[in-house]
N, C-alpha and C. Protein backbone atom coordinates (compact mmCIF):
# COMPACT_ATOMS: atom_id res chain seq x y z
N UNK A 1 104.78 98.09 80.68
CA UNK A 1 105.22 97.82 82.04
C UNK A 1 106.63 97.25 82.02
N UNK A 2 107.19 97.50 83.46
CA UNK A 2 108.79 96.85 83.38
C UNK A 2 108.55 95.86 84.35
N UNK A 3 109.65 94.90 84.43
CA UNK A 3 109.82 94.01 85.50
C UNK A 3 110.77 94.57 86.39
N UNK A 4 110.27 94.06 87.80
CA UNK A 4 111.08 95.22 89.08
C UNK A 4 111.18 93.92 90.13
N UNK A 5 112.73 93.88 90.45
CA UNK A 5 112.42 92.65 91.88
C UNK A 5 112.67 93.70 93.23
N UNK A 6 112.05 92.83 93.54
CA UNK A 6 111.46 93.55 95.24
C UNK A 6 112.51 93.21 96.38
N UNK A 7 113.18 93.74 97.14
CA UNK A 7 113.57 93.12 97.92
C UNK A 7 112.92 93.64 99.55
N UNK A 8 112.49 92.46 100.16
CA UNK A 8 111.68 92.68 101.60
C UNK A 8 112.79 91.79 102.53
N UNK A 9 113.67 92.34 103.19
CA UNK A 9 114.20 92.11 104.11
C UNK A 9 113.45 91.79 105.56
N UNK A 10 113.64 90.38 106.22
CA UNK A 10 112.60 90.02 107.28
C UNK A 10 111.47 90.83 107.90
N UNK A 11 111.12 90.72 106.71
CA UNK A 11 109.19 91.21 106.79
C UNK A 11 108.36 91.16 107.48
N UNK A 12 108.50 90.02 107.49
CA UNK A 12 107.87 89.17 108.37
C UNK A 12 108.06 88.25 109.91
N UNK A 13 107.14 87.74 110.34
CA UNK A 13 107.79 86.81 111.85
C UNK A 13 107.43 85.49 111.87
N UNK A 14 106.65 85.65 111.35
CA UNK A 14 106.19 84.21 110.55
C UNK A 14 105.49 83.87 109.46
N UNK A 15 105.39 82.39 108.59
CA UNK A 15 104.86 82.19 107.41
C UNK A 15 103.75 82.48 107.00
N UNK A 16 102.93 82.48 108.82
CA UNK A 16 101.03 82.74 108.74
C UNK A 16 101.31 83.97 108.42
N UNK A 17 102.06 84.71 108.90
CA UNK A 17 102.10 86.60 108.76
C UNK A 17 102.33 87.09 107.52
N UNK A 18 103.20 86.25 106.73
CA UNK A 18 103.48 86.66 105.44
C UNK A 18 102.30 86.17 104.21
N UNK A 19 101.69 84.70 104.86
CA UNK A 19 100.23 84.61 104.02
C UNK A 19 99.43 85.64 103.98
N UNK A 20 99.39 86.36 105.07
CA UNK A 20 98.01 87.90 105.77
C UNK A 20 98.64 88.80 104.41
N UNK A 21 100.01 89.03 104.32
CA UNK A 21 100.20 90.12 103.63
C UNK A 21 100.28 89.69 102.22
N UNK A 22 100.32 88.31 101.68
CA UNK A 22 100.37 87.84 100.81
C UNK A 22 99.06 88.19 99.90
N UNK A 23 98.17 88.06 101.07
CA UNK A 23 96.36 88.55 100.62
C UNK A 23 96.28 89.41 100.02
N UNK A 24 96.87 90.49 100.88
CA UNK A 24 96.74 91.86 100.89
C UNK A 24 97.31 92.48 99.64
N UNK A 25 98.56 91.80 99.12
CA UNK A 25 99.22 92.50 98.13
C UNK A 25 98.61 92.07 96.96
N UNK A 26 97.48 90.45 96.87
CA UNK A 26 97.10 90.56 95.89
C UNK A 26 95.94 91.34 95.34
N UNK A 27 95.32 91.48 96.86
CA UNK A 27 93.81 92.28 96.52
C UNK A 27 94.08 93.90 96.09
N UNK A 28 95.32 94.67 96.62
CA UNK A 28 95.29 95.85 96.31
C UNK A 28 95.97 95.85 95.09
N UNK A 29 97.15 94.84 94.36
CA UNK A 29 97.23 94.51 93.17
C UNK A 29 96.17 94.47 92.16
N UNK A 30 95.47 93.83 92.66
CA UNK A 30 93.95 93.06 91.51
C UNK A 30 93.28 94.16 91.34
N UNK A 31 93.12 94.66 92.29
CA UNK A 31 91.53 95.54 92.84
C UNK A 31 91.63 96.88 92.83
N UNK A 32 92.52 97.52 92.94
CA UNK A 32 92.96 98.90 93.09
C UNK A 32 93.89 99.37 91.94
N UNK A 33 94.87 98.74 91.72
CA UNK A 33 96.11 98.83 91.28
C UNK A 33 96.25 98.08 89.65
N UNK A 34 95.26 97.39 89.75
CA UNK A 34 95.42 96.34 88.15
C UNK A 34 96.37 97.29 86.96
N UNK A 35 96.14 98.49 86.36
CA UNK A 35 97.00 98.86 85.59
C UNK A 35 98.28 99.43 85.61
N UNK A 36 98.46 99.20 87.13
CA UNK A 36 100.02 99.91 87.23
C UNK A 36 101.07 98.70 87.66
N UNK A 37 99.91 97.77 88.26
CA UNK A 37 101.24 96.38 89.11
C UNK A 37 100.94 95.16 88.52
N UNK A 38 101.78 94.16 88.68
CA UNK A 38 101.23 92.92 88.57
C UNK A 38 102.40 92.01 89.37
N UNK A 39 101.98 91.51 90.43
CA UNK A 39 102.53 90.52 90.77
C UNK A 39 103.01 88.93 90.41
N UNK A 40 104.17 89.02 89.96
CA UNK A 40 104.15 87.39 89.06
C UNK A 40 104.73 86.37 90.09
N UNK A 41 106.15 86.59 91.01
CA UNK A 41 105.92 85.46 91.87
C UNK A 41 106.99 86.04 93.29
N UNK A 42 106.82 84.71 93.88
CA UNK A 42 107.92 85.84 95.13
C UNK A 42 108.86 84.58 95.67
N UNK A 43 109.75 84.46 95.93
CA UNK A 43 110.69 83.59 96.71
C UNK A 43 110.99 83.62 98.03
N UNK A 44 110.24 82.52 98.89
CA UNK A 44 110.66 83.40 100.56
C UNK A 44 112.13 82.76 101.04
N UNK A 45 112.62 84.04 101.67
CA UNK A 45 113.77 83.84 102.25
C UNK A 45 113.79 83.58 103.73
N UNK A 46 114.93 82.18 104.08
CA UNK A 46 114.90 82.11 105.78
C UNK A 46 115.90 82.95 105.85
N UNK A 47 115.86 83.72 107.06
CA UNK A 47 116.57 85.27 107.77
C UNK A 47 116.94 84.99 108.43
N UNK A 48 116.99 83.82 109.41
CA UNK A 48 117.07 83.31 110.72
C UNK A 48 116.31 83.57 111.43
N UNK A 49 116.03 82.08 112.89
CA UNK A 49 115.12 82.41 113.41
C UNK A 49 113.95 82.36 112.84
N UNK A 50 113.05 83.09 113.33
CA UNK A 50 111.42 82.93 112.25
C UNK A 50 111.12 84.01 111.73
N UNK A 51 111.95 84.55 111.74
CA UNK A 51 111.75 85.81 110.48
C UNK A 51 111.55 85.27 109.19
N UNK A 52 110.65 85.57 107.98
CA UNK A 52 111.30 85.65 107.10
C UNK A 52 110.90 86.73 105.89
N UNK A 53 111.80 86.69 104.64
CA UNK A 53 111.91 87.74 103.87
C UNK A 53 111.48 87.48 102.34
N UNK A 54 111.12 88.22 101.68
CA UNK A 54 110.67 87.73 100.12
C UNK A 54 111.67 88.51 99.05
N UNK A 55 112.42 87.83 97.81
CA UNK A 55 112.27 88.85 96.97
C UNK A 55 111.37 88.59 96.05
N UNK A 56 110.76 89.34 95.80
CA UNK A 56 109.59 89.46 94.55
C UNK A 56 109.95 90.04 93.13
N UNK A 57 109.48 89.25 92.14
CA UNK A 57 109.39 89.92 90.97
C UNK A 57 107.87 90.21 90.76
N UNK A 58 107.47 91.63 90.29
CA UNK A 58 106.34 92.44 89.36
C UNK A 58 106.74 92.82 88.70
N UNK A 59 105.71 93.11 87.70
CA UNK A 59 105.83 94.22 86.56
C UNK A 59 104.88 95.62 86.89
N UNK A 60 105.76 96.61 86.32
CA UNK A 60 104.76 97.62 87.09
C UNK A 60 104.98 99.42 85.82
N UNK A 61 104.35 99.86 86.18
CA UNK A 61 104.28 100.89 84.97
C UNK A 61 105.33 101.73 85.75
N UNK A 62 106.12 101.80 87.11
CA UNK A 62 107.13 102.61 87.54
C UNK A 62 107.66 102.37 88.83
N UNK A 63 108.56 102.48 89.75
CA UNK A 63 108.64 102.10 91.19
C UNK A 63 108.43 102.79 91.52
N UNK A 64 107.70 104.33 91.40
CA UNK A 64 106.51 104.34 92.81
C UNK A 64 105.36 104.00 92.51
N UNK A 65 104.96 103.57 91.11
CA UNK A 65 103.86 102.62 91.22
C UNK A 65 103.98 101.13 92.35
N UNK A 66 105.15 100.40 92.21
CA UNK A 66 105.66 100.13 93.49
C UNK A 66 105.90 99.69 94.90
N UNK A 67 106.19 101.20 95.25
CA UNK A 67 106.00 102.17 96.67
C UNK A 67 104.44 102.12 97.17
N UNK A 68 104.00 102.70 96.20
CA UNK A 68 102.34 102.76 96.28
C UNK A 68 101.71 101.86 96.63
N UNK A 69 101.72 100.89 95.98
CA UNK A 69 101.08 99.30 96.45
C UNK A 69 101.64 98.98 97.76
N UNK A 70 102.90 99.01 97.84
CA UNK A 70 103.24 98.44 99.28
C UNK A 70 102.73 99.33 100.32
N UNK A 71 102.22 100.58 100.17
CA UNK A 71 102.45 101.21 101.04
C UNK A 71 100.78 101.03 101.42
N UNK A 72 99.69 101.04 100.65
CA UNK A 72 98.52 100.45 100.36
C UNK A 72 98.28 98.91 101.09
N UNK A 73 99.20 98.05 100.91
CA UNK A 73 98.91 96.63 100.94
C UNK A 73 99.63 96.34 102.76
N UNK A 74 100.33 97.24 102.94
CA UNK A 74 101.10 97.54 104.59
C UNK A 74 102.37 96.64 104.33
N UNK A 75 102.94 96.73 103.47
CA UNK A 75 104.12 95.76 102.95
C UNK A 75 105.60 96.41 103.11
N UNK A 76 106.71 95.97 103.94
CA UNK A 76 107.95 96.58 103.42
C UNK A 76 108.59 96.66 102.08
N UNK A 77 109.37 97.55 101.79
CA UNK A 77 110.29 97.92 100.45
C UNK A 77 112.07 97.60 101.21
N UNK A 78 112.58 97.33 100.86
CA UNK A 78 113.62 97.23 101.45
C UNK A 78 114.62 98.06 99.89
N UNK A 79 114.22 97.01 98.83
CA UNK A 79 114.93 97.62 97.57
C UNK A 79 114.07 97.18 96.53
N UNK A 80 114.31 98.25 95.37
CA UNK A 80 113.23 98.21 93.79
C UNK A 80 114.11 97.95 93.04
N UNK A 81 114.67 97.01 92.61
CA UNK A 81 115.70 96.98 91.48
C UNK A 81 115.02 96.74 89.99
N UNK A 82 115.51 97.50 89.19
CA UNK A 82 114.91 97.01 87.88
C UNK A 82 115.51 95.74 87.10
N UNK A 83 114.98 94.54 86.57
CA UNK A 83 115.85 93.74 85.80
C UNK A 83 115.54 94.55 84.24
N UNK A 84 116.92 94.40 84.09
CA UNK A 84 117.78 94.10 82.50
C UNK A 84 117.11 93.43 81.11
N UNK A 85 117.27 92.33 81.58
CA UNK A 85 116.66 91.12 81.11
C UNK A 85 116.83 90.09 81.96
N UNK A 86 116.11 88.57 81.50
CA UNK A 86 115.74 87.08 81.96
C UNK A 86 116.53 86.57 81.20
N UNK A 87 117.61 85.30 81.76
CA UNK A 87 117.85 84.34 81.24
C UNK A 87 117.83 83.17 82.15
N UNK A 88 116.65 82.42 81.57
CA UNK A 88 116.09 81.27 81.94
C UNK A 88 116.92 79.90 81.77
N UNK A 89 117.51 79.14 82.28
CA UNK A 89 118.40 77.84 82.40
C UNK A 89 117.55 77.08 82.59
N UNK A 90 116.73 76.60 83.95
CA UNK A 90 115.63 75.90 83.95
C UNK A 90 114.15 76.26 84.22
N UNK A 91 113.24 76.11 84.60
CA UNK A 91 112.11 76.40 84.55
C UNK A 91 112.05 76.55 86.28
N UNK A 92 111.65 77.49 87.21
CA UNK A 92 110.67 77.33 88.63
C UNK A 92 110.77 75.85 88.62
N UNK A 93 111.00 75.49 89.78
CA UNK A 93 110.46 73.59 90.50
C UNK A 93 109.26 74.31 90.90
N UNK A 94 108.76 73.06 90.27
CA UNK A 94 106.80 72.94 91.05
C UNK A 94 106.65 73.17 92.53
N UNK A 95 107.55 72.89 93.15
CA UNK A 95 107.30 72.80 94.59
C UNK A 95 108.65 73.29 95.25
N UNK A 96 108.27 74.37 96.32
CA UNK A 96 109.91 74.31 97.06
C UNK A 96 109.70 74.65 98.52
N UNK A 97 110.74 74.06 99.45
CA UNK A 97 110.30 74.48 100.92
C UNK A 97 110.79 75.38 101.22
N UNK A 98 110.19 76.13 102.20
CA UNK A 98 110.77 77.30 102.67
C UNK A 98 111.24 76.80 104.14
């Protein structure tokens, strides 16, 4: 599998809305999809207003493996970028507000 960040441009309208799809992407991840996706984490973005947007990193056996999930899970694609490589400086903070 490769690592792919996601970009979802205001996805969403609110935080409850993006929990609903948050569900969704893990159950058709887990449940459907286990050998092609894996969701590792997502960063939400404020858009203004109460929109907001995620980019996500997965690993996935291809981007329309992808496509597929989102399109399965009712999720926007905005962009599939592949990373390169990781270089890690500090670790994720335990906690962050959106």
């Amino acid at each position: 599998m490769n690592t792919y960040v996601i970009l979802r441009r205001s996805g969403w309208r609110s935080p409850e809305e993006l929990q609903e799809a948050a569900g969704r992407s893990k159950k058709v991840g887990d449940e459907e999809m286990s050998d092609d996706i894996r969701w590792i984490r997502s960063y939400v973005l404020e858009e203004g207003g109460s929109s907001v947007g995620t980019v996500c990193i997965y690993q996935a056996s291809s981007p329309e493996a992808i496509s597929e999930h989102a399109s399965r899970a009712d999720l926007p694609v905005d962009e599939i970028i592949p990373v390169a490589d990781t270089v890690v400086v500090r670790p994720d903070p335990e906690t962050a507000a959106a």
